[in-house]
Protein backbone atom coordinates (compact mmCIF):
# COMPACT_ATOMS: atom_id res chain seq x y z
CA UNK A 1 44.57 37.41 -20.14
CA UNK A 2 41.76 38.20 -17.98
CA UNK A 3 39.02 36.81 -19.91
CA UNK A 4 40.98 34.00 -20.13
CA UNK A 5 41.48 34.26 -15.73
CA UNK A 6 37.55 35.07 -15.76
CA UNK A 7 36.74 32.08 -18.27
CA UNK A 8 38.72 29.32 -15.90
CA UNK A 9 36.95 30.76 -12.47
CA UNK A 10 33.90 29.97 -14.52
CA UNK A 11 34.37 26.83 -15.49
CA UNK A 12 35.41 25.87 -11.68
CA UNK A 13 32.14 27.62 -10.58
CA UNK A 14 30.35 25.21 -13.00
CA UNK A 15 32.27 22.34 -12.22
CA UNK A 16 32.27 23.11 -7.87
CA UNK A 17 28.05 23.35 -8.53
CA UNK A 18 27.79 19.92 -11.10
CA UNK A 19 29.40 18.35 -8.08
CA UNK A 20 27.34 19.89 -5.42
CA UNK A 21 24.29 19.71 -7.13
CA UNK A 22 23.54 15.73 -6.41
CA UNK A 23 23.96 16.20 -3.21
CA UNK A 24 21.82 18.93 -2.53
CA UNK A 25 19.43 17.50 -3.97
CA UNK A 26 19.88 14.18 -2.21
CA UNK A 27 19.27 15.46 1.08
CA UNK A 28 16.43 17.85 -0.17
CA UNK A 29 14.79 14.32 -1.15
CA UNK A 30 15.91 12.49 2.12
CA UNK A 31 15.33 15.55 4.81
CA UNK A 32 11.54 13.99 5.23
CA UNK A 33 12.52 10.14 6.04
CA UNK A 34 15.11 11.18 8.72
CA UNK A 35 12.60 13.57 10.34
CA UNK A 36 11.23 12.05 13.70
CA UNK A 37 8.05 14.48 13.28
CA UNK A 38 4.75 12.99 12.31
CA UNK A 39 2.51 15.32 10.10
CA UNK A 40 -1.13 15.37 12.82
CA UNK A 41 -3.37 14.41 9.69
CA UNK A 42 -1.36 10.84 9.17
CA UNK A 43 -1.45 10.65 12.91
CA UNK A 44 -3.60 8.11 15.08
CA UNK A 45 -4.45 8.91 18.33
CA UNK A 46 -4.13 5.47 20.52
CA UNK A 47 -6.60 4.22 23.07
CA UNK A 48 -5.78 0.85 23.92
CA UNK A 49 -2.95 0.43 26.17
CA UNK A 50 -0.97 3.60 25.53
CA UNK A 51 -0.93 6.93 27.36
CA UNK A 52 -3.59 9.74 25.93
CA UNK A 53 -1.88 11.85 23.65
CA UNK A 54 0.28 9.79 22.37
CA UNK A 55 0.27 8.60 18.08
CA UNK A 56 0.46 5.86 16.18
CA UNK A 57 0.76 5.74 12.49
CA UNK A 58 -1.49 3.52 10.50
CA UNK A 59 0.20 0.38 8.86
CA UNK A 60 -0.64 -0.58 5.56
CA UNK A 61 0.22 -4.23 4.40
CA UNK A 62 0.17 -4.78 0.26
CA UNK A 63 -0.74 -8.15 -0.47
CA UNK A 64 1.81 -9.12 -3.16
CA UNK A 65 1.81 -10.37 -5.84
CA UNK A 66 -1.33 -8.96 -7.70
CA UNK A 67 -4.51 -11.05 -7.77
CA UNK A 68 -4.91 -12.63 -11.46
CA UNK A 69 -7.90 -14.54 -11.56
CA UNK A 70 -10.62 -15.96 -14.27
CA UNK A 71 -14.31 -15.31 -13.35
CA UNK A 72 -17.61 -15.67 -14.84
CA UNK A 73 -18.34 -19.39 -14.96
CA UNK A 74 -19.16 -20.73 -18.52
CA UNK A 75 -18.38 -19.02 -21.62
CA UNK A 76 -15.53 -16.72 -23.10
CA UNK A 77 -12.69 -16.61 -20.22
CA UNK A 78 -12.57 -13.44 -18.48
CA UNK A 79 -10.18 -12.30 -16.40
CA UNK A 80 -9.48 -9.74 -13.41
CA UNK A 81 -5.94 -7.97 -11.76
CA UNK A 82 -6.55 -6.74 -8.70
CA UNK A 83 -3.92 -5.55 -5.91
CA UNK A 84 -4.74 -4.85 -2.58
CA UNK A 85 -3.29 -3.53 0.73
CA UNK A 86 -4.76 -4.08 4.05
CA UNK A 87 -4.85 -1.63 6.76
CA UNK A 88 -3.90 -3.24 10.08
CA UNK A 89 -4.16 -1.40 13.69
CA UNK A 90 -0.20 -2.57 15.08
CA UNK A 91 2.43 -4.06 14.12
CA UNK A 92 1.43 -7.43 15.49
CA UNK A 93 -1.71 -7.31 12.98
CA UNK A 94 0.87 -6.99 10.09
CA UNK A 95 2.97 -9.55 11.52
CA UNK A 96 0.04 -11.82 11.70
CA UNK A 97 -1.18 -11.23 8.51
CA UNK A 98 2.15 -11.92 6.22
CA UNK A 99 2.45 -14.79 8.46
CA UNK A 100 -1.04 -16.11 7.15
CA UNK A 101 -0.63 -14.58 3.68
CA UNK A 102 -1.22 -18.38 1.72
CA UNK A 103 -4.30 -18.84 3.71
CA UNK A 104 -5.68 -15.06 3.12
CA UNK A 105 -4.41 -15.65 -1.16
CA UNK A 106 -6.50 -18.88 -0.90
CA UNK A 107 -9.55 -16.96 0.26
CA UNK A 108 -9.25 -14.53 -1.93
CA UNK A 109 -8.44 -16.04 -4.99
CA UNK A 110 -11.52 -18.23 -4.00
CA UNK A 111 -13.95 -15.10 -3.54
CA UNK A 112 -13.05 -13.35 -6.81
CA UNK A 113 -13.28 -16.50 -9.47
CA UNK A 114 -16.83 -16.90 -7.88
CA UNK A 115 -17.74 -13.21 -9.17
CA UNK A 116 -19.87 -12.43 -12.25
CA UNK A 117 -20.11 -9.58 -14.70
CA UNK A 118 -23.17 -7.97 -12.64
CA UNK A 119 -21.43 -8.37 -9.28
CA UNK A 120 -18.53 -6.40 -10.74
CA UNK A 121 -19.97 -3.66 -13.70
CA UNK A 122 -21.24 -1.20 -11.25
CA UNK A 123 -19.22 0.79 -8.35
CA UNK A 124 -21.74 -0.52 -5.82
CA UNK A 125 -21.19 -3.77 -6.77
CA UNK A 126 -17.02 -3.41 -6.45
CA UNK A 127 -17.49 -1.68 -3.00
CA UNK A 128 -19.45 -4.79 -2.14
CA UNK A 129 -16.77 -6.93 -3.06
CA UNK A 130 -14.38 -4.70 -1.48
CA UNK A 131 -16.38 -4.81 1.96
CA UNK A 132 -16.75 -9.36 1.12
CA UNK A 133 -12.56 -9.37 0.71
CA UNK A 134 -12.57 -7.41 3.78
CA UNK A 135 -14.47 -9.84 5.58
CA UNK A 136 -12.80 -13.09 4.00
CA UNK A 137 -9.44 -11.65 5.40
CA UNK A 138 -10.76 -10.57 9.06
CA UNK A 139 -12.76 -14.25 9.54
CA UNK A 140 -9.34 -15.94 8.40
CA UNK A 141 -7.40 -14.11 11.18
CA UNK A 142 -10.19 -13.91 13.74
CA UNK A 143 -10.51 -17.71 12.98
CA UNK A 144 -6.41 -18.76 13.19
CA UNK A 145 -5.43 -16.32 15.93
CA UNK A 146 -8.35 -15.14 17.79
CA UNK A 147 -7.78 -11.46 17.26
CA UNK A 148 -8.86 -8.46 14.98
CA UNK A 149 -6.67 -6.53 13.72
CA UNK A 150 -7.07 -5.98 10.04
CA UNK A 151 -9.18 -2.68 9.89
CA UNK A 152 -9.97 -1.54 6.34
CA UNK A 153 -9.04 -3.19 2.49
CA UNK A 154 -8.51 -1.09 -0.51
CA UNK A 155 -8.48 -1.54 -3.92
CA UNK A 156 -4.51 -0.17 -5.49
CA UNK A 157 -5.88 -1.79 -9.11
CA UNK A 158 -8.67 -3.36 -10.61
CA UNK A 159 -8.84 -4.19 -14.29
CA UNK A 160 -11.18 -6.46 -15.74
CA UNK A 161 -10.97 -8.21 -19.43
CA UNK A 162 -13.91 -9.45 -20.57
């Protein structure tokens, strides 16, 4: 009789953890996105407009869907997937660039068919695009709003079929 009394406690043990587990581990997972404390090496310290001290987190805008685009000119077709996110200084940058997101694809799109097997073989040669694409987007925003705000590019993927 009491193995059987310790055998049921044990199963309730199991059964009080199975259901306590999930939720453990829920808020283990969650704890970070309800924090309202910003880790100091994500942190930027603003200057324009805002009282010293005080940080702003850098916003990162992905330009969706993923670039697929033929290159090379004559010849064999060859292809290239690229993604890319932009890093914008406020939220009015971001807003302004998903607001002008066909204009910045067109550019784009148009910049990477242009590219040939020598301007893309070498890591030089992809930074160099990188810093072009860069360019392309700032002149397209400079040019339909007047302001800069876009402040780097990067690369997420970049795979090239030849």
């Amino acid at each position: 009789m009491k193995k059987l009394i310790k055998m049921v406690a044990l199963i309730r043990k199991t059964q009080m953890l199975l259901l306590i587990w999930p939720i453990l581990m829920t808020s283990l997972i969650s704890a970070p996105v309800w924090s309202d404390e910003e880790p100091a090496e994500e942190a930027v310290e603003s200057t324009e407009g805002e009282a010293p001290g005080v940080f702003t987190r850098p916003i990162y805008v992905p330009i969706k869907p993923a670039f697929v685009v033929n290159y090379g000119g004559e010849g064999k077709l060859q292809y290239m997937k690229i993604e890319i996110s932009i890093r914008v200084e406020d939220v009015s940058s971001a807003n302004a660039a998903r607001h002008h997101m066909p204009l910045l694809r067109d550019g784009l799109v148009k910049l990477f068919s242009r590219q040939t097997d020598a301007d893309i073989d070498t890591p030089d040669g992809k930074e160099r695009l990188r810093l072009t694409a860069l360019k392309v987007i700032q002149d397209i925003i400079e040019e339909e709003d007047g302001e800069q705000g876009v402040i780097n590019l990067f690369f997420s993927h970049f795979v090239v079929q030849k």
